[in-house]
C-alpha atoms as a PDB file:
ATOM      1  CA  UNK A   1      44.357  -4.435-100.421  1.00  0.00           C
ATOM      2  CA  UNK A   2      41.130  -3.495 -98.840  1.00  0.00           C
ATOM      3  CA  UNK A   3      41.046  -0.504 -96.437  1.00  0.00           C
ATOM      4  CA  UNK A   4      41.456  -0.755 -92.517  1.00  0.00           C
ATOM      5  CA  UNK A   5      38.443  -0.743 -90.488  1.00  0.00           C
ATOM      6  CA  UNK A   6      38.124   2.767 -88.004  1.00  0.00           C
ATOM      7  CA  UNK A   7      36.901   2.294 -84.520  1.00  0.00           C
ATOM      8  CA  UNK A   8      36.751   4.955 -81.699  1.00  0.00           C
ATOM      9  CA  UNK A   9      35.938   4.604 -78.095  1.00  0.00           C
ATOM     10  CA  UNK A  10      34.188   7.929 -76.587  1.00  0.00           C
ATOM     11  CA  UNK A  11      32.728   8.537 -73.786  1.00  0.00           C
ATOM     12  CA  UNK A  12      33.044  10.833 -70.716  1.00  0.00           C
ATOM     13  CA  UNK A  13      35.772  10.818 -67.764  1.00  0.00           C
ATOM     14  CA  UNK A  14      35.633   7.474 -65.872  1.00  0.00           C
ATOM     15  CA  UNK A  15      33.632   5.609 -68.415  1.00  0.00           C
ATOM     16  CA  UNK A  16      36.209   2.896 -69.334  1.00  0.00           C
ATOM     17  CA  UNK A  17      36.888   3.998 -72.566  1.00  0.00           C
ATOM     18  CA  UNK A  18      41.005   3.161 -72.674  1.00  0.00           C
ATOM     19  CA  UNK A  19      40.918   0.149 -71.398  1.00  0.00           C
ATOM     20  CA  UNK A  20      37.961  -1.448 -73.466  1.00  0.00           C
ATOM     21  CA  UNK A  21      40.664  -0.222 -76.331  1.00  0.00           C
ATOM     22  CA  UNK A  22      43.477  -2.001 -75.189  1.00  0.00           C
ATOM     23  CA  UNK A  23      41.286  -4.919 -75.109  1.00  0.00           C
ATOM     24  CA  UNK A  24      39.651  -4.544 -78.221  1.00  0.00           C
ATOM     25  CA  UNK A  25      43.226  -4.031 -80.325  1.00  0.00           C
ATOM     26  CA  UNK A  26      44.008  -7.635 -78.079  1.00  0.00           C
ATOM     27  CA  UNK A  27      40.912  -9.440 -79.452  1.00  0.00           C
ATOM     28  CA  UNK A  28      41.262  -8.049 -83.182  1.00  0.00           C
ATOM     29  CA  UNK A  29      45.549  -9.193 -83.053  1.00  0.00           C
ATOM     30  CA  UNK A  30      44.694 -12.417 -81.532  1.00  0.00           C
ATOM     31  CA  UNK A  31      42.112 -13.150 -84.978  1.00  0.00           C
ATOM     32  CA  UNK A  32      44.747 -12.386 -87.053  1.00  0.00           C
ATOM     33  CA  UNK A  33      43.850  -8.790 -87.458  1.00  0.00           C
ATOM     34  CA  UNK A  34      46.325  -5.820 -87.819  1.00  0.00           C
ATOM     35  CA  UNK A  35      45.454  -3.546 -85.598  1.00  0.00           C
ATOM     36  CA  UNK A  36      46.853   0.156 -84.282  1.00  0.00           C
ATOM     37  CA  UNK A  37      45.888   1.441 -81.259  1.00  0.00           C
ATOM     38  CA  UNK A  38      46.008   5.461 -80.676  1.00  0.00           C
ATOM     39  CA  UNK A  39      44.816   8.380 -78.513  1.00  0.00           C
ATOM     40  CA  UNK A  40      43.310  11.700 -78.675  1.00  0.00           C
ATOM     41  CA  UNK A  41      44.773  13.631 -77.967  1.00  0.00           C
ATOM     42  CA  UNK A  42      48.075  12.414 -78.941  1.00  0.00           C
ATOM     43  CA  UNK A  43      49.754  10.022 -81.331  1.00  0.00           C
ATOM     44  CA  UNK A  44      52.072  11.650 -82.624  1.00  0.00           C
ATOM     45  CA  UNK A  45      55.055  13.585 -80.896  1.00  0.00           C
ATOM     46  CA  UNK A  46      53.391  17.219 -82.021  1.00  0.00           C
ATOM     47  CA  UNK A  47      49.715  15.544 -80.854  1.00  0.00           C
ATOM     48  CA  UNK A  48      51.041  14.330 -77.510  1.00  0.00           C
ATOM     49  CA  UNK A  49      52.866  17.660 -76.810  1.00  0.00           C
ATOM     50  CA  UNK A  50      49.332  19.438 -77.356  1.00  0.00           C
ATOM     51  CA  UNK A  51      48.156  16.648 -75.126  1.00  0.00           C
ATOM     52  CA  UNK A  52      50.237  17.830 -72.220  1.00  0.00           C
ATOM     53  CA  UNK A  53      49.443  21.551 -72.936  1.00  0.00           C
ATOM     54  CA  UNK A  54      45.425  20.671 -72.816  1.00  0.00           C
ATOM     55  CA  UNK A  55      46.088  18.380 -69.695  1.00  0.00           C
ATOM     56  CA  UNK A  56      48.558  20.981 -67.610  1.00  0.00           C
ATOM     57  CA  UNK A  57      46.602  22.901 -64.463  1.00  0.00           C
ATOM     58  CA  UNK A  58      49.999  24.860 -63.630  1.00  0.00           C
ATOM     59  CA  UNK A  59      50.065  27.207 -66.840  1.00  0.00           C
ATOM     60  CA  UNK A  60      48.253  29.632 -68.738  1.00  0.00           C
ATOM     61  CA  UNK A  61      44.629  28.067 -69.581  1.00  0.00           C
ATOM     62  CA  UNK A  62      43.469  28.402 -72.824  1.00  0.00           C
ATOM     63  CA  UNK A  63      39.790  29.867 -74.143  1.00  0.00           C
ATOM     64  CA  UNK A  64      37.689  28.024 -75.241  1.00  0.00           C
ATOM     65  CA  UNK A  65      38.071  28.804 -78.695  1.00  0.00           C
ATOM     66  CA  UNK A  66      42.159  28.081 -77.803  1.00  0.00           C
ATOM     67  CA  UNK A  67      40.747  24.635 -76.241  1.00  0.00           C
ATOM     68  CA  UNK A  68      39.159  23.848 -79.407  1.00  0.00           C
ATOM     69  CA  UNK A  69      41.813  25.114 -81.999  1.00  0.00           C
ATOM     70  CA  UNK A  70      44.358  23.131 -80.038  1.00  0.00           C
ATOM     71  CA  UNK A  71      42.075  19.623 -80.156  1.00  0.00           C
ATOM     72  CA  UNK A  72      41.748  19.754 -83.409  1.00  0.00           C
ATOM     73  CA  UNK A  73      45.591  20.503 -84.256  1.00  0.00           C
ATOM     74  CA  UNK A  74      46.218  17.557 -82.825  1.00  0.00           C
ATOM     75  CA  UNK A  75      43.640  15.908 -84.715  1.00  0.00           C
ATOM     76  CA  UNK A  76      44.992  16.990 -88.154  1.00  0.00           C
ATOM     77  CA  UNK A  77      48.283  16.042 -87.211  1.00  0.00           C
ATOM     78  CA  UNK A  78      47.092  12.609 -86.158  1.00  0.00           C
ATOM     79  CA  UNK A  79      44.727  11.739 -89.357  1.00  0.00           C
ATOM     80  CA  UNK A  80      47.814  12.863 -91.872  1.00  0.00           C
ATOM     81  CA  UNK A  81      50.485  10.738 -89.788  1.00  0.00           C
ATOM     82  CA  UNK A  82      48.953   8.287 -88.428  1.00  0.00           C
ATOM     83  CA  UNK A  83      45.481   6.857 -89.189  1.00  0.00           C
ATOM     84  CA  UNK A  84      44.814   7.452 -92.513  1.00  0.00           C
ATOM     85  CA  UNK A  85      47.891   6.033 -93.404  1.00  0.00           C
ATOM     86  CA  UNK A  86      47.400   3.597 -91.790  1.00  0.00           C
ATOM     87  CA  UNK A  87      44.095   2.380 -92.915  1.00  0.00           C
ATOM     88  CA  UNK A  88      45.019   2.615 -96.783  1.00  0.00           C
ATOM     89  CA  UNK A  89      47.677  -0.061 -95.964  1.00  0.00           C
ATOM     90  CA  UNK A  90      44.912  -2.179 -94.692  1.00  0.00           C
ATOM     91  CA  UNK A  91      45.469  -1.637 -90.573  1.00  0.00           C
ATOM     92  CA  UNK A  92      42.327  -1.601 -88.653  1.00  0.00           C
ATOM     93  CA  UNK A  93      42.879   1.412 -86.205  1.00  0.00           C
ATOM     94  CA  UNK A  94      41.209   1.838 -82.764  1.00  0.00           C
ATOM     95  CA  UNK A  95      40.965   5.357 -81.121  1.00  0.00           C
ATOM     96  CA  UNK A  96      40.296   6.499 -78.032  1.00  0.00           C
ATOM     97  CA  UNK A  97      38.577   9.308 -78.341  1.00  0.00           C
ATOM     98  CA  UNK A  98      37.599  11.137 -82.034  1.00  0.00           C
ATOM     99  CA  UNK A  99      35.640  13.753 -83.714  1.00  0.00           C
ATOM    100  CA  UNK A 100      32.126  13.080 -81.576  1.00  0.00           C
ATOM    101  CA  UNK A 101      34.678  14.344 -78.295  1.00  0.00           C
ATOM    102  CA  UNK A 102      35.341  17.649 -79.865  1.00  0.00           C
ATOM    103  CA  UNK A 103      31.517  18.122 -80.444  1.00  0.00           C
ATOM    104  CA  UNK A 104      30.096  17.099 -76.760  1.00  0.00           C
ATOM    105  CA  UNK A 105      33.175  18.943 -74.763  1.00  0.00           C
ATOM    106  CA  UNK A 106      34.119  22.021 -76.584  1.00  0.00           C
ATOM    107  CA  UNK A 107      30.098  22.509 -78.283  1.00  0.00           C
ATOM    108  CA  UNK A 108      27.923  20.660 -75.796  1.00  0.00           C
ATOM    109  CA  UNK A 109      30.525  21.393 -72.565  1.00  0.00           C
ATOM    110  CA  UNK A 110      31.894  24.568 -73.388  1.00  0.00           C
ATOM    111  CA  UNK A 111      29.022  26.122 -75.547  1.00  0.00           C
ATOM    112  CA  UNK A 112      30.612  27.315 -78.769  1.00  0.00           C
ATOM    113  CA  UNK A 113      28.376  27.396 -81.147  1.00  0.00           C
ATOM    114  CA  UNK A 114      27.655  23.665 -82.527  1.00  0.00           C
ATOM    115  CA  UNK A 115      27.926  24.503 -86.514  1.00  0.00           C
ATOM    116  CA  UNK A 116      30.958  26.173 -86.172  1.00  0.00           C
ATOM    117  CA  UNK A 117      32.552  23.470 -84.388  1.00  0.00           C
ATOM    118  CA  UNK A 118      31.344  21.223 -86.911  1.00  0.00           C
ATOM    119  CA  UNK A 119      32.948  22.775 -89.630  1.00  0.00           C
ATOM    120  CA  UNK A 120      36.415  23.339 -88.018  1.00  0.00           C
ATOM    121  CA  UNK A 121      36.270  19.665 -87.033  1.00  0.00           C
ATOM    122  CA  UNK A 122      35.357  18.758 -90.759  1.00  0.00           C
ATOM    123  CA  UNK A 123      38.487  20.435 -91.670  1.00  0.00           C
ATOM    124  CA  UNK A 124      40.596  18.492 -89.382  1.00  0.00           C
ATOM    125  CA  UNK A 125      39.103  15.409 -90.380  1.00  0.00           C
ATOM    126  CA  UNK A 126      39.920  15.960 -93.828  1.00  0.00           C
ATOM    127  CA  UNK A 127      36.755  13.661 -94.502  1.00  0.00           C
ATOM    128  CA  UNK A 128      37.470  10.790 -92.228  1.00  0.00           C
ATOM    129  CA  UNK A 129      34.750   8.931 -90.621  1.00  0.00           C
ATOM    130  CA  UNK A 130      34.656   6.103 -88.689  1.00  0.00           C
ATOM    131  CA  UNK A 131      32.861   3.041 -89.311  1.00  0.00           C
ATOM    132  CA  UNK A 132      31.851   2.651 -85.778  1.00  0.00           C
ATOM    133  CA  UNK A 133      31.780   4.519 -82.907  1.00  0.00           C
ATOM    134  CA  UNK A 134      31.165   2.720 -79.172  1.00  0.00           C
ATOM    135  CA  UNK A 135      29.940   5.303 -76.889  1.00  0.00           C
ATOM    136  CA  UNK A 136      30.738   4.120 -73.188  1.00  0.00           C
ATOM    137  CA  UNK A 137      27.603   5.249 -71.300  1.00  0.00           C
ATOM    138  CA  UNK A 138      28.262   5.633 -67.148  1.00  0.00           C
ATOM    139  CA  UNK A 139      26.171   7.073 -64.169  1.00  0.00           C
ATOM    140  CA  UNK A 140      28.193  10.090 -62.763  1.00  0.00           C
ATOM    141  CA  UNK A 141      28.084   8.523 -59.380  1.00  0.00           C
ATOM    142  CA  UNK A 142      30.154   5.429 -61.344  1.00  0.00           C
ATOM    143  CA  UNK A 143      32.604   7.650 -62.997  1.00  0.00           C
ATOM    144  CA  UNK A 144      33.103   9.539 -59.943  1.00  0.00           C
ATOM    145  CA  UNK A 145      33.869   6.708 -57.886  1.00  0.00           C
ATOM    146  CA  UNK A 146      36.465   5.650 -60.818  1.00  0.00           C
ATOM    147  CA  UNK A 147      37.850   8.618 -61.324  1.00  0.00           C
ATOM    148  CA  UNK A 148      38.847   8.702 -57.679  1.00  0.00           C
ATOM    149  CA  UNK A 149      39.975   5.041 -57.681  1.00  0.00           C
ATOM    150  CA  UNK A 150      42.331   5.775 -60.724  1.00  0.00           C
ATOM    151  CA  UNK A 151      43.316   8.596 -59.052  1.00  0.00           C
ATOM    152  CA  UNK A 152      44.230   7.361 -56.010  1.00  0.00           C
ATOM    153  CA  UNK A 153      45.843   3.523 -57.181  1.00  0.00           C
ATOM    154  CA  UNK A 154      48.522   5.991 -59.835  1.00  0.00           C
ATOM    155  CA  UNK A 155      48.992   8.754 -57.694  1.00  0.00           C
ATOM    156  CA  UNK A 156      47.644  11.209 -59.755  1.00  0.00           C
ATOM    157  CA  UNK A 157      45.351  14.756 -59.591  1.00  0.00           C
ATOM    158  CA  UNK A 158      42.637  15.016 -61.707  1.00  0.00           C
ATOM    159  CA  UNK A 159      43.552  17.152 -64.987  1.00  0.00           C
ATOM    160  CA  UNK A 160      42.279  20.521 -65.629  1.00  0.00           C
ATOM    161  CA  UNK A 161      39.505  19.497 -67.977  1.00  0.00           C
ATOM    162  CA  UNK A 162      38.580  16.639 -65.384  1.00  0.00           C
ATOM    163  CA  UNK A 163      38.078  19.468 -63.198  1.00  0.00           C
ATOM    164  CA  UNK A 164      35.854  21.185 -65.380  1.00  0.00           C
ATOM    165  CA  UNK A 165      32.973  20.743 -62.774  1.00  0.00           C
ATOM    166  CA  UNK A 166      29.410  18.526 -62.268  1.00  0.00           C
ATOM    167  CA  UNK A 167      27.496  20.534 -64.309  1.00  0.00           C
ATOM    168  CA  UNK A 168      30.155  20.731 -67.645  1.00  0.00           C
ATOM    169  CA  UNK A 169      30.411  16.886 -66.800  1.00  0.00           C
ATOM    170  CA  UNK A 170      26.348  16.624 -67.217  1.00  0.00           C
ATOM    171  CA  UNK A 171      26.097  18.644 -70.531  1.00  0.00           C
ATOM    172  CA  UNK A 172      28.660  16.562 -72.027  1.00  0.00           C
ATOM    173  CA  UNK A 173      26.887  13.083 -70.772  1.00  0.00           C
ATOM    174  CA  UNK A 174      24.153  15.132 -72.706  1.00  0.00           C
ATOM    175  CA  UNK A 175      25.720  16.202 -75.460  1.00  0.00           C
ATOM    176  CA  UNK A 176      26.962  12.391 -76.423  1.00  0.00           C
ATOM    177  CA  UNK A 177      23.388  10.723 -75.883  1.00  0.00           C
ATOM    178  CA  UNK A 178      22.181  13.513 -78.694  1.00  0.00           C
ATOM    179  CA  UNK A 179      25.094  12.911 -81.343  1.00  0.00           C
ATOM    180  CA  UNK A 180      24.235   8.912 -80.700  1.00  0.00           C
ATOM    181  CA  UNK A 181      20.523   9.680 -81.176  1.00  0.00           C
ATOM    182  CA  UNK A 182      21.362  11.624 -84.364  1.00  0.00           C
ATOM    183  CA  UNK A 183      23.563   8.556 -85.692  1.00  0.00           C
ATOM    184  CA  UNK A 184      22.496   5.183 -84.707  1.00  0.00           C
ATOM    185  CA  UNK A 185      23.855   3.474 -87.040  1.00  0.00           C
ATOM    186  CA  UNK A 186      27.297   4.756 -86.629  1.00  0.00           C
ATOM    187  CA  UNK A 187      27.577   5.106 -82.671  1.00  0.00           C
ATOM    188  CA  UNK A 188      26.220   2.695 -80.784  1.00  0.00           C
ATOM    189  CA  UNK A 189      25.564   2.938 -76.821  1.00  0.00           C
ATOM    190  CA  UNK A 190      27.209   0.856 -74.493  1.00  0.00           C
ATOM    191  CA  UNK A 191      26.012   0.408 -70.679  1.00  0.00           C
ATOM    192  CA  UNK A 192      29.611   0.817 -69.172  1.00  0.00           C
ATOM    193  CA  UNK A 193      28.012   0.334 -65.267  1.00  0.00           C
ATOM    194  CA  UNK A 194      29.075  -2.885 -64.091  1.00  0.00           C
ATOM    195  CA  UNK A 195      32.602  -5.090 -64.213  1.00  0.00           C
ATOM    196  CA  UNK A 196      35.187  -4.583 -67.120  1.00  0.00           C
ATOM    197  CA  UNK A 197      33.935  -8.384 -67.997  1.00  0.00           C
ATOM    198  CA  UNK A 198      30.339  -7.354 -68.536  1.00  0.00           C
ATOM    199  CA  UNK A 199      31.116  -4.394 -70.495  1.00  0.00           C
ATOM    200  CA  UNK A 200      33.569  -6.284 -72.689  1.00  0.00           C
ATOM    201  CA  UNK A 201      31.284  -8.459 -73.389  1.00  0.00           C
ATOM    202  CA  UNK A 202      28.644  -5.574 -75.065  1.00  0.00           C
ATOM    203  CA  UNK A 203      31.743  -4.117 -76.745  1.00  0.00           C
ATOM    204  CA  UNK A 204      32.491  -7.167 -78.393  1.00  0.00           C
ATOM    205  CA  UNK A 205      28.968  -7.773 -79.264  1.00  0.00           C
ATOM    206  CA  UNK A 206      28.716  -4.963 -81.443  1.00  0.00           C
ATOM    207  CA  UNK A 207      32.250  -5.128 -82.828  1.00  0.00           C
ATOM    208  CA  UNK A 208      31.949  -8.937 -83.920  1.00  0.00           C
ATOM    209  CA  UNK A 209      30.163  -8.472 -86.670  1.00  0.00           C
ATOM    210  CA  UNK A 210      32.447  -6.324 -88.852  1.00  0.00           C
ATOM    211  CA  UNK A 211      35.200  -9.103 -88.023  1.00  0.00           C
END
């Protein structure tokens, strides 16, 4: 049995990201294609608990180096449960969010120091790559506006790291454009401005050909 194909979405708040998932996992099931869909941080009861921790505004707030220790114990937990398991029994698995998130919000966003985050992120990877990342690409006047939309159709408050301000926002637009500039062949860039169609439509276009 060959192994599962690995694709993450990332990308920064408002960009589209989960729902260009859920329609991606759609397209692959409807060719025939096993597919799992999962989350980071989450996907597993211990992940999604993290998840909430991350997430909450009411409690304690965690350091940075808290923040980052935290990500990536969810991370392990998901790789060793979930996804690697799954892609030795042949499952393509679809992620929204991965490795490349821990780099642009706790190193580019937050400022620790970029090798060490690599290495603690290496660890919780255990060695797992993906074979393609689609990096959802947005103005910040776009993601605003959806942010607020999303916001205001659910009910909701923005999270605590959603209200991490403009300027953390910026460095992590940054920090993705220079992981994608370092791997080109793995993450590719994906104009999210415009309608769900249109972006769908680039998504697709780079996904086809591993189908």
């Amino acid at each position: 049995m060959s192994r599962g194909r690995f694709i993450t979405f990332e990308g920064g708040e408002g960009c589209g990201k989960s729902t260009q998932a859920r329609r991606l996992c759609d397209a692959l099931r409807l060719r025939g294609i096993e597919t799992l869909l999962t989350r980071e941080p989450g996907g597993t009861p211990l992940a999604e608990e993290i998840r909430r921790l991350l997430k909450d505004k009411s409690g304690e707030a965690p350091c940075d180096v808290s923040e980052l220790m935290l990500f990536l114990s969810a991370r392990a937990q998901l790789v060793r449960s979930v996804i690697r398991p799954a892609l030795e029994s042949g499952t393509w698995v679809v992620s929204d969010r991965f490795s490349d998130s821990t780099l642009a919000y706790q190193g580019y966003g937050r400022g620790l120091p970029l090798d060490e985050v690599r290495r603690a992120n290496g660890l919780a990877c255990g060695g797992l790559s993906p074979d393609l990342t689609l990096l959802l690409d947005v103005s910040p006047e776009v993601a605003r506006a959806r942010r607020l939309g999303r916001e205001a159709a659910t009910n909701t408050s923005a999270d605590r790291i959603e209200c991490a301000g403009e300027d953390f926002h910026e460095r992590l637009r940054h920090g993705f454009a220079a992981l994608a500039a370092a791997e080109p062949d793995r993450i590719k860039v994906i104009d999210a401005n415009g309608t769900a169609d249109e972006v769908w439509e680039r998504v697709w276009n780079q996904v086809q050909p591993l189908t």
